[in-house]
PDB file of N, CA and C in Angstrom:
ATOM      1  N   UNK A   1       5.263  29.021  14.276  1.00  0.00           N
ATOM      2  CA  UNK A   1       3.920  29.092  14.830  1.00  0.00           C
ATOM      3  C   UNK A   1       2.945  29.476  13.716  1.00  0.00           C
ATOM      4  N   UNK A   2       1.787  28.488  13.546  1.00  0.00           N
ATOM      5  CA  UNK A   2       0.886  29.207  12.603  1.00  0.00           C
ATOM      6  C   UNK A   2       0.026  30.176  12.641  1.00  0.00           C
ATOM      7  N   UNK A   3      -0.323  30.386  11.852  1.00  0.00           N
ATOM      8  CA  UNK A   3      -1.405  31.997  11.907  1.00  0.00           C
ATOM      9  C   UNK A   3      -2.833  31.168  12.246  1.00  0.00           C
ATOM     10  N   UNK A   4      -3.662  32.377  12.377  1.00  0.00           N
ATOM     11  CA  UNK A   4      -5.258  31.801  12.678  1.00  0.00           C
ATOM     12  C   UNK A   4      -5.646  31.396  11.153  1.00  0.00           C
ATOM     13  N   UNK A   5      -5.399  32.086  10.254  1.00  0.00           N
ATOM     14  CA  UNK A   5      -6.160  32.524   8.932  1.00  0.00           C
ATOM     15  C   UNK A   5      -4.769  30.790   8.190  1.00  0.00           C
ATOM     16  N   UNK A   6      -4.016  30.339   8.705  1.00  0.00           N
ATOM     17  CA  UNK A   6      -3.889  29.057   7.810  1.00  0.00           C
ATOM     18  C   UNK A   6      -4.303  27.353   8.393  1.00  0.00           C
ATOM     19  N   UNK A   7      -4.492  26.998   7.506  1.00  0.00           N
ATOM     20  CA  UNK A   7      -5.374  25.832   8.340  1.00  0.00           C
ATOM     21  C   UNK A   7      -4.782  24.603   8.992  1.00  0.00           C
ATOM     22  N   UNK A   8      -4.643  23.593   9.857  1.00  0.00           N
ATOM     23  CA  UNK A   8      -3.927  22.971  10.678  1.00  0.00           C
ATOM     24  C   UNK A   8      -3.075  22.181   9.826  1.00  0.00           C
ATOM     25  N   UNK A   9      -3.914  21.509   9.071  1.00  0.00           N
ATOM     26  CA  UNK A   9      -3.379  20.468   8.173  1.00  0.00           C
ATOM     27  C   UNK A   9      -2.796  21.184   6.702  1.00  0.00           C
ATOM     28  N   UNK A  10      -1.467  21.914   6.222  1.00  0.00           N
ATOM     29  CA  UNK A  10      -1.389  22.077   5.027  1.00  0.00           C
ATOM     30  C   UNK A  10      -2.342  21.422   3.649  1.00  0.00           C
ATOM     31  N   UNK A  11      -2.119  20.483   3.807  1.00  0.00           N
ATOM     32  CA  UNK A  11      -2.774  19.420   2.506  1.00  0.00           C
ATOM     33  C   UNK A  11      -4.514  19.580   2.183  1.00  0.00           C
ATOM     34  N   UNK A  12      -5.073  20.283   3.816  1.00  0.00           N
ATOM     35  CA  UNK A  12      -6.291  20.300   3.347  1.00  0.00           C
ATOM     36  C   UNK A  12      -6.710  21.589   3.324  1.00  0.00           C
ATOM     37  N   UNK A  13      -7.357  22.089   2.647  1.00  0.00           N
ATOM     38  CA  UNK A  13      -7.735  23.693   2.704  1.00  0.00           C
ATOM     39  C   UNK A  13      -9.112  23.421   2.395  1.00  0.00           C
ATOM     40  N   UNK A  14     -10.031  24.183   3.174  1.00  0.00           N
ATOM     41  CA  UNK A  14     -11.645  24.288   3.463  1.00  0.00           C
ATOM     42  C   UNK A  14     -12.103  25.135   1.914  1.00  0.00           C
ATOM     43  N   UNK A  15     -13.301  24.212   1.520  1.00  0.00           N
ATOM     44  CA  UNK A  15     -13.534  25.289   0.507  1.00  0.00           C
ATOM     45  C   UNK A  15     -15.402  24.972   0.610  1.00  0.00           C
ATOM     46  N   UNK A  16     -15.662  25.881   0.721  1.00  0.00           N
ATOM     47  CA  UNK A  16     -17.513  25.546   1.221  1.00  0.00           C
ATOM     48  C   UNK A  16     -17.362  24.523   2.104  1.00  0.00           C
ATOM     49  N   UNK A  17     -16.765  24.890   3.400  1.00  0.00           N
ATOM     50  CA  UNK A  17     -16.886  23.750   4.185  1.00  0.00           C
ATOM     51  C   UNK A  17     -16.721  21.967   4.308  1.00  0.00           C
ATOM     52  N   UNK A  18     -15.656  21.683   2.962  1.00  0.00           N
ATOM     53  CA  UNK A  18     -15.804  20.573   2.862  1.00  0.00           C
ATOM     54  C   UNK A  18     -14.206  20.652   3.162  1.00  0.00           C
ATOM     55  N   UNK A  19     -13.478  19.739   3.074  1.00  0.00           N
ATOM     56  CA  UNK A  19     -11.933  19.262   2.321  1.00  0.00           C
ATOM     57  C   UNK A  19     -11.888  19.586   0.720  1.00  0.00           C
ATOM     58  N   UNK A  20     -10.687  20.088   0.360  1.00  0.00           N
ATOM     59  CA  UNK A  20     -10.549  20.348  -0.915  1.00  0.00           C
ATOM     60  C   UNK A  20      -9.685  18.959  -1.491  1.00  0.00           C
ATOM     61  N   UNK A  21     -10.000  17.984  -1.017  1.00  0.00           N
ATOM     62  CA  UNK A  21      -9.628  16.404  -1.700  1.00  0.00           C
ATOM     63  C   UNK A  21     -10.468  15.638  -1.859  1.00  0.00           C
ATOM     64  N   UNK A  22     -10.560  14.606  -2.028  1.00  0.00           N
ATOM     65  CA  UNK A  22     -11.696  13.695  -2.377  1.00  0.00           C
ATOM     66  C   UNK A  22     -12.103  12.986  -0.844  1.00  0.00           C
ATOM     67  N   UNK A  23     -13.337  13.032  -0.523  1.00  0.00           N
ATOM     68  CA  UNK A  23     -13.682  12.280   0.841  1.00  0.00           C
ATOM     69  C   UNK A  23     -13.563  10.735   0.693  1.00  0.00           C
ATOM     70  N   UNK A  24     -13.529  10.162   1.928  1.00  0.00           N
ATOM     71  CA  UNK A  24     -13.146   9.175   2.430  1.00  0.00           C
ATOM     72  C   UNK A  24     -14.109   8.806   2.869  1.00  0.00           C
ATOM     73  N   UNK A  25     -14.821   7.207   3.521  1.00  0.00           N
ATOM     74  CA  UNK A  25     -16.183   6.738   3.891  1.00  0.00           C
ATOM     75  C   UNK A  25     -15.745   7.384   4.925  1.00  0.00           C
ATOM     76  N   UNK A  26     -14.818   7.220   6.043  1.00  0.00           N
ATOM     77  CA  UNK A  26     -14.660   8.182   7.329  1.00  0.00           C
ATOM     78  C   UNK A  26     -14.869   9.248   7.474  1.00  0.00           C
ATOM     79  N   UNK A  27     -14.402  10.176   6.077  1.00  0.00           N
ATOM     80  CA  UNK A  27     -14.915  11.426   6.389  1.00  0.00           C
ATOM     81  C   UNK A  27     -16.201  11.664   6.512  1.00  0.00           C
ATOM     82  N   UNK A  28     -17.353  11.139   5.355  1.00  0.00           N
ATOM     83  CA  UNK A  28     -18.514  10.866   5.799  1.00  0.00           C
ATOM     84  C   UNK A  28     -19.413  10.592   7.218  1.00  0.00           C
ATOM     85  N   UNK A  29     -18.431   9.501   7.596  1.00  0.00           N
ATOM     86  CA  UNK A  29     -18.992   9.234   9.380  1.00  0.00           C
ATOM     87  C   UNK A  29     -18.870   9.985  10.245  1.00  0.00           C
ATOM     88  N   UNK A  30     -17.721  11.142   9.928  1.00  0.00           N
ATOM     89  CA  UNK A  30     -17.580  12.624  10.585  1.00  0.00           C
ATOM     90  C   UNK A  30     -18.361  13.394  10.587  1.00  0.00           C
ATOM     91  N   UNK A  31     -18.775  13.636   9.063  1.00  0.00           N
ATOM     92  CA  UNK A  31     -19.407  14.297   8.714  1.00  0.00           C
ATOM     93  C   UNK A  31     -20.692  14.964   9.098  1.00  0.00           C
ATOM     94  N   UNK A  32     -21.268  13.365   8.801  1.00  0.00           N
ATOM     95  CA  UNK A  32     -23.188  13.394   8.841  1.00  0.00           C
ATOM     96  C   UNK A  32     -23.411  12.014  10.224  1.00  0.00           C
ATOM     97  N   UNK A  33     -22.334  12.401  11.351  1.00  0.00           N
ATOM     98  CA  UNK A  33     -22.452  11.557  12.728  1.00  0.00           C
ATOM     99  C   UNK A  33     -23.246  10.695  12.550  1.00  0.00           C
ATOM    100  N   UNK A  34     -22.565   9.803  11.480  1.00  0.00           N
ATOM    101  CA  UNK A  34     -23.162   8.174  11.703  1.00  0.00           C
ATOM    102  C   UNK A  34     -22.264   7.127  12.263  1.00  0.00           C
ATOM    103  N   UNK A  35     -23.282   6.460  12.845  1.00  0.00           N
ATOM    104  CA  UNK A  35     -22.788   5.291  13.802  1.00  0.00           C
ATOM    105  C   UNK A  35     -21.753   4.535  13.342  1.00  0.00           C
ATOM    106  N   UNK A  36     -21.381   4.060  12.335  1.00  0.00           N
ATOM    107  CA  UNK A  36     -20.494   3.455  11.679  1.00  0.00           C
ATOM    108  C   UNK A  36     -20.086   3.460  10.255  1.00  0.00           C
ATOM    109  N   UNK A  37     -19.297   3.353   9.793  1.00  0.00           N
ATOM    110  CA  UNK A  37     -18.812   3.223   8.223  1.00  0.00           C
ATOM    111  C   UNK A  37     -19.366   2.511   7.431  1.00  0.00           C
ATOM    112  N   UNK A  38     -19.852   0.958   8.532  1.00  0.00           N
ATOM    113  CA  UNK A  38     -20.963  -0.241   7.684  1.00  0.00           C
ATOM    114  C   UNK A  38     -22.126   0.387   7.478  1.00  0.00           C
ATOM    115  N   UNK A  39     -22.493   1.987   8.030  1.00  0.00           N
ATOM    116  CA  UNK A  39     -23.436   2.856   7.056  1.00  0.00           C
ATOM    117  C   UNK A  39     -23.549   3.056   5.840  1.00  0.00           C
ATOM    118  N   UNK A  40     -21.994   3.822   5.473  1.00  0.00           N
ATOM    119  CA  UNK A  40     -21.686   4.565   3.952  1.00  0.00           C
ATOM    120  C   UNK A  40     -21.530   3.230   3.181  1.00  0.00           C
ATOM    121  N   UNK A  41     -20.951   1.899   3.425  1.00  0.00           N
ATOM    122  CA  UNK A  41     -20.877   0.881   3.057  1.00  0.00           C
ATOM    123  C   UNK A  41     -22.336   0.414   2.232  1.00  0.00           C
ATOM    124  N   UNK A  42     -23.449   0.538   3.239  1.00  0.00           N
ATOM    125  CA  UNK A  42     -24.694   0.097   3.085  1.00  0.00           C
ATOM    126  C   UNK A  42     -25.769   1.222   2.195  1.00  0.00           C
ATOM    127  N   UNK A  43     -25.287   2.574   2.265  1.00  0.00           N
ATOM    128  CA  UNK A  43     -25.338   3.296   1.529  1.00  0.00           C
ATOM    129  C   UNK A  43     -25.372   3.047   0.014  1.00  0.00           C
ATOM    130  N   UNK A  44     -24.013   3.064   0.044  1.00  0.00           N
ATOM    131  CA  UNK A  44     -23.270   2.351  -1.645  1.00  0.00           C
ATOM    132  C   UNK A  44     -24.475   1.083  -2.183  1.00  0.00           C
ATOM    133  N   UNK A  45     -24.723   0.160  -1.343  1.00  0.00           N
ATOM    134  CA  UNK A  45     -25.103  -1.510  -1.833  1.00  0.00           C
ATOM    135  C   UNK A  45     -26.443  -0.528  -2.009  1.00  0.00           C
ATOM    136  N   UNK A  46     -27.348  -0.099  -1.249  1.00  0.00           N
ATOM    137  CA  UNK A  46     -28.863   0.492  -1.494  1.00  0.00           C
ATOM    138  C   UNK A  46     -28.989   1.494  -2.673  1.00  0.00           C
ATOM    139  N   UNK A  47     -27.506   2.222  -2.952  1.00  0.00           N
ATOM    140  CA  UNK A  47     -27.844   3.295  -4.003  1.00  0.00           C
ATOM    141  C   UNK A  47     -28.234   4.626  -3.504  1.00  0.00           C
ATOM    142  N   UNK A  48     -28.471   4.931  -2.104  1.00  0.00           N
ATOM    143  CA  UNK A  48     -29.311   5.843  -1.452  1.00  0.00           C
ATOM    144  C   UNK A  48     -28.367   6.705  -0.976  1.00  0.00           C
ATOM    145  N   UNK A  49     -26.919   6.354  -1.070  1.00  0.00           N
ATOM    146  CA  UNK A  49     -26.080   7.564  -0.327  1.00  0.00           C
ATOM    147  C   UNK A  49     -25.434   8.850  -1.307  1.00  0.00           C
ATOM    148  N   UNK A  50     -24.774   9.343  -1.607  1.00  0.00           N
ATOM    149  CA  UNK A  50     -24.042  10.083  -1.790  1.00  0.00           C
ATOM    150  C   UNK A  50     -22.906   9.191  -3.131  1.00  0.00           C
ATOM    151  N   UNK A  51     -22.903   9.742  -4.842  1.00  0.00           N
ATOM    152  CA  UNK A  51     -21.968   8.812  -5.323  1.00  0.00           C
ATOM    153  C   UNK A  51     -20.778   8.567  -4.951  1.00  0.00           C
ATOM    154  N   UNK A  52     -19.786   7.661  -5.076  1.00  0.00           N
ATOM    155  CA  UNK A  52     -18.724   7.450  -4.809  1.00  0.00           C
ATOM    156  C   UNK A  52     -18.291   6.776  -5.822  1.00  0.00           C
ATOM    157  N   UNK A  53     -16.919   6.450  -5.885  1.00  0.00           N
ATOM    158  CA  UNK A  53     -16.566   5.446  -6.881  1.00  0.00           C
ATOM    159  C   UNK A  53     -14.845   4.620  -5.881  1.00  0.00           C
ATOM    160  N   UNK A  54     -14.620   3.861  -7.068  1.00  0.00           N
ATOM    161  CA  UNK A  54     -13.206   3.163  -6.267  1.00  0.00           C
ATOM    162  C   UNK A  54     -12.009   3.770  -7.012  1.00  0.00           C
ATOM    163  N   UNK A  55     -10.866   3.646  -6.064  1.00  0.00           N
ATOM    164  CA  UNK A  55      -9.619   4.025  -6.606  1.00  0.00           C
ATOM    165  C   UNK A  55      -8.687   2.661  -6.093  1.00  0.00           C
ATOM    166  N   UNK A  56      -9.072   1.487  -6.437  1.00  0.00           N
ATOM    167  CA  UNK A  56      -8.326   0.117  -6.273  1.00  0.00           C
ATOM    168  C   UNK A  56      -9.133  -0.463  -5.559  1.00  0.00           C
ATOM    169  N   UNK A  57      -8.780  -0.904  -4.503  1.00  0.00           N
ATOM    170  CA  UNK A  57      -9.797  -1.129  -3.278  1.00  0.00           C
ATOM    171  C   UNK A  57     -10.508  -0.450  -2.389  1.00  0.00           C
ATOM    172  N   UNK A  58     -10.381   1.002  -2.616  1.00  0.00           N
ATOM    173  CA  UNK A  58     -10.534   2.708  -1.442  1.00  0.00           C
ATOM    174  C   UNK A  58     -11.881   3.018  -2.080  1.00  0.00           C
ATOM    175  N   UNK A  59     -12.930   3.179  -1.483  1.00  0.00           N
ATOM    176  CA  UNK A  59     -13.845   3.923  -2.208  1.00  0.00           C
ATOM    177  C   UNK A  59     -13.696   5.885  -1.666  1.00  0.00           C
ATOM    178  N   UNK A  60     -13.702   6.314  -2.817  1.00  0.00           N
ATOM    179  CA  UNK A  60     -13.781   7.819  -2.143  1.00  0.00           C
ATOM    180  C   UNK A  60     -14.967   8.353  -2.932  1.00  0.00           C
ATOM    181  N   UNK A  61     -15.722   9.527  -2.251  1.00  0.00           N
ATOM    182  CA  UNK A  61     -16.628  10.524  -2.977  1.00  0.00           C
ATOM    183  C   UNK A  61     -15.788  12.112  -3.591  1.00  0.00           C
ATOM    184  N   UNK A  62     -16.901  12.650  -4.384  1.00  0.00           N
ATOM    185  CA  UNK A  62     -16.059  14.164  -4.949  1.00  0.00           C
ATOM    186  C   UNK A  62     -17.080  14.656  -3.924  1.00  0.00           C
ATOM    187  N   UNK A  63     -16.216  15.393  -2.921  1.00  0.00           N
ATOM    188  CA  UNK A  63     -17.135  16.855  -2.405  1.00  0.00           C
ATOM    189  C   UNK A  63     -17.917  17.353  -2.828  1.00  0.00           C
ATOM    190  N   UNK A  64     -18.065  18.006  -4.112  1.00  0.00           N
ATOM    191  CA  UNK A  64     -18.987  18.509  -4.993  1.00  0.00           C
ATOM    192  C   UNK A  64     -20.425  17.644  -5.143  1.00  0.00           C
ATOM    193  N   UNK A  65     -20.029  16.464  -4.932  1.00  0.00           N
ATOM    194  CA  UNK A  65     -20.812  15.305  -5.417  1.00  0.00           C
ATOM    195  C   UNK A  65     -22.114  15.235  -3.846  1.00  0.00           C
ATOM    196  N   UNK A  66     -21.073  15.113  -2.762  1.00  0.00           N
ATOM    197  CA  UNK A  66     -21.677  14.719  -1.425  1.00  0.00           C
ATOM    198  C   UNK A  66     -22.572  16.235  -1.142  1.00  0.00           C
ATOM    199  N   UNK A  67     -21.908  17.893  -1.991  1.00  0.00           N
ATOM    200  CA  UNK A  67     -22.601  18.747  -1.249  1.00  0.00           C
ATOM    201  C   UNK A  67     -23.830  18.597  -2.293  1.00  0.00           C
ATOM    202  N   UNK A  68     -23.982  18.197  -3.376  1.00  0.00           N
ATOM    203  CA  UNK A  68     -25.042  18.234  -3.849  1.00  0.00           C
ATOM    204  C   UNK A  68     -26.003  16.908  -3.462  1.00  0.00           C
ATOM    205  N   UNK A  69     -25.915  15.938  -2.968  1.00  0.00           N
ATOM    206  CA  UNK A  69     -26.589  15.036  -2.391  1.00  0.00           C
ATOM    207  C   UNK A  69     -27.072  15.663  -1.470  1.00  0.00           C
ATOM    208  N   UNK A  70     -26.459  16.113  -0.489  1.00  0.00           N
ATOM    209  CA  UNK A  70     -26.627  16.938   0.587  1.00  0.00           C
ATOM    210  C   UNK A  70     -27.814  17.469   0.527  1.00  0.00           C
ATOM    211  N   UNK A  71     -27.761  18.332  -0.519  1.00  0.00           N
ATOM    212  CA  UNK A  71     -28.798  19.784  -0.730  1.00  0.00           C
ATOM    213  C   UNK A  71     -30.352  18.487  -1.368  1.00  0.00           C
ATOM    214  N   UNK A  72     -29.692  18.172  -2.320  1.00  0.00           N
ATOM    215  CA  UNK A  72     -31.263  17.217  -2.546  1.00  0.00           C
ATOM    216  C   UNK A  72     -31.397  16.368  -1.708  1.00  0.00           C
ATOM    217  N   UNK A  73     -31.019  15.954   0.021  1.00  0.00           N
ATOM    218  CA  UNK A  73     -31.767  15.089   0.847  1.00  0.00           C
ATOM    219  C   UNK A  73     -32.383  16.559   1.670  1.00  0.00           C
ATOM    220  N   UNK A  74     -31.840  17.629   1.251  1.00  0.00           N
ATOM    221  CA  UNK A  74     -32.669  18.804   2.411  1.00  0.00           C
ATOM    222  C   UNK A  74     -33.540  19.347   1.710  1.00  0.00           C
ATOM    223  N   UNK A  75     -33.740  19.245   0.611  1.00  0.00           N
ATOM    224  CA  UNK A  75     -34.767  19.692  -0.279  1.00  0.00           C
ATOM    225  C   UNK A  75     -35.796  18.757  -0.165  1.00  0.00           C
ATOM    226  N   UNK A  76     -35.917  17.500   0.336  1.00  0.00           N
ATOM    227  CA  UNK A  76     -36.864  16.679   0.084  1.00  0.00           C
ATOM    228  C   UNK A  76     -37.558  16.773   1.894  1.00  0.00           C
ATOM    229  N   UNK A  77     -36.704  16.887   2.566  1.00  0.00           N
ATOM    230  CA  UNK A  77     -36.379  16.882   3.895  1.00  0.00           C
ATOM    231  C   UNK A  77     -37.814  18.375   3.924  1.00  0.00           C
ATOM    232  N   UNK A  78     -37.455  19.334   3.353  1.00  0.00           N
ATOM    233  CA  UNK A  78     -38.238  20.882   3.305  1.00  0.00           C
ATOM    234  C   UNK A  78     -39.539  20.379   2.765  1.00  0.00           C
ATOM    235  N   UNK A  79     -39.549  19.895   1.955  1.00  0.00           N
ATOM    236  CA  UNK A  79     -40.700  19.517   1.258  1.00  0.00           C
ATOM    237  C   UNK A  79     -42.020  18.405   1.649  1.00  0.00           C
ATOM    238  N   UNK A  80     -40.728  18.163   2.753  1.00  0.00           N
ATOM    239  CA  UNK A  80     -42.005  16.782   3.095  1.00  0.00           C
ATOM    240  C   UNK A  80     -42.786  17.254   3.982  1.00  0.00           C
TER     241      UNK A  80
END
């Protein structure tokens, strides 16, 4: 039986609220509750989302990458 304090999934451990692996366009659609993946897709082609890159055919983002996108769409978001 697991404890409260370990997390469901071994492989992923929370670190500032993200996954401590590289995100997935799905995780994204989890994420920031968008309608579909042909979002983060359309994202990528506009330049306007969050970087990502490919690992064969998989596109994944660095966490680090998406929380700092993050913070500069809420900074602009504050500002406007």
């Amino acid at each position: 039986m697991a404890t409260t304090d370990e997390p469901a999934d071994p492989r992923v451990a929370l670190r500032g609220g993200l996954p401590d692996r590289y995100l997935t366009p799905e995780d994204l659609v989890t994420m920031f509750s968008l309608p579909s993946v042909e979002t983060v897709y359309q994202w990528r082609r506009k330049r306007i989302g969050p970087p990502g890159f490919r690992v064969g055919r998989y596109v994944r983002f660095n966490p680090a990458a998406v929380r700092a996108w993050e913070a500069e769409r809420t900074a602009l978001e504050d500002a406007a």
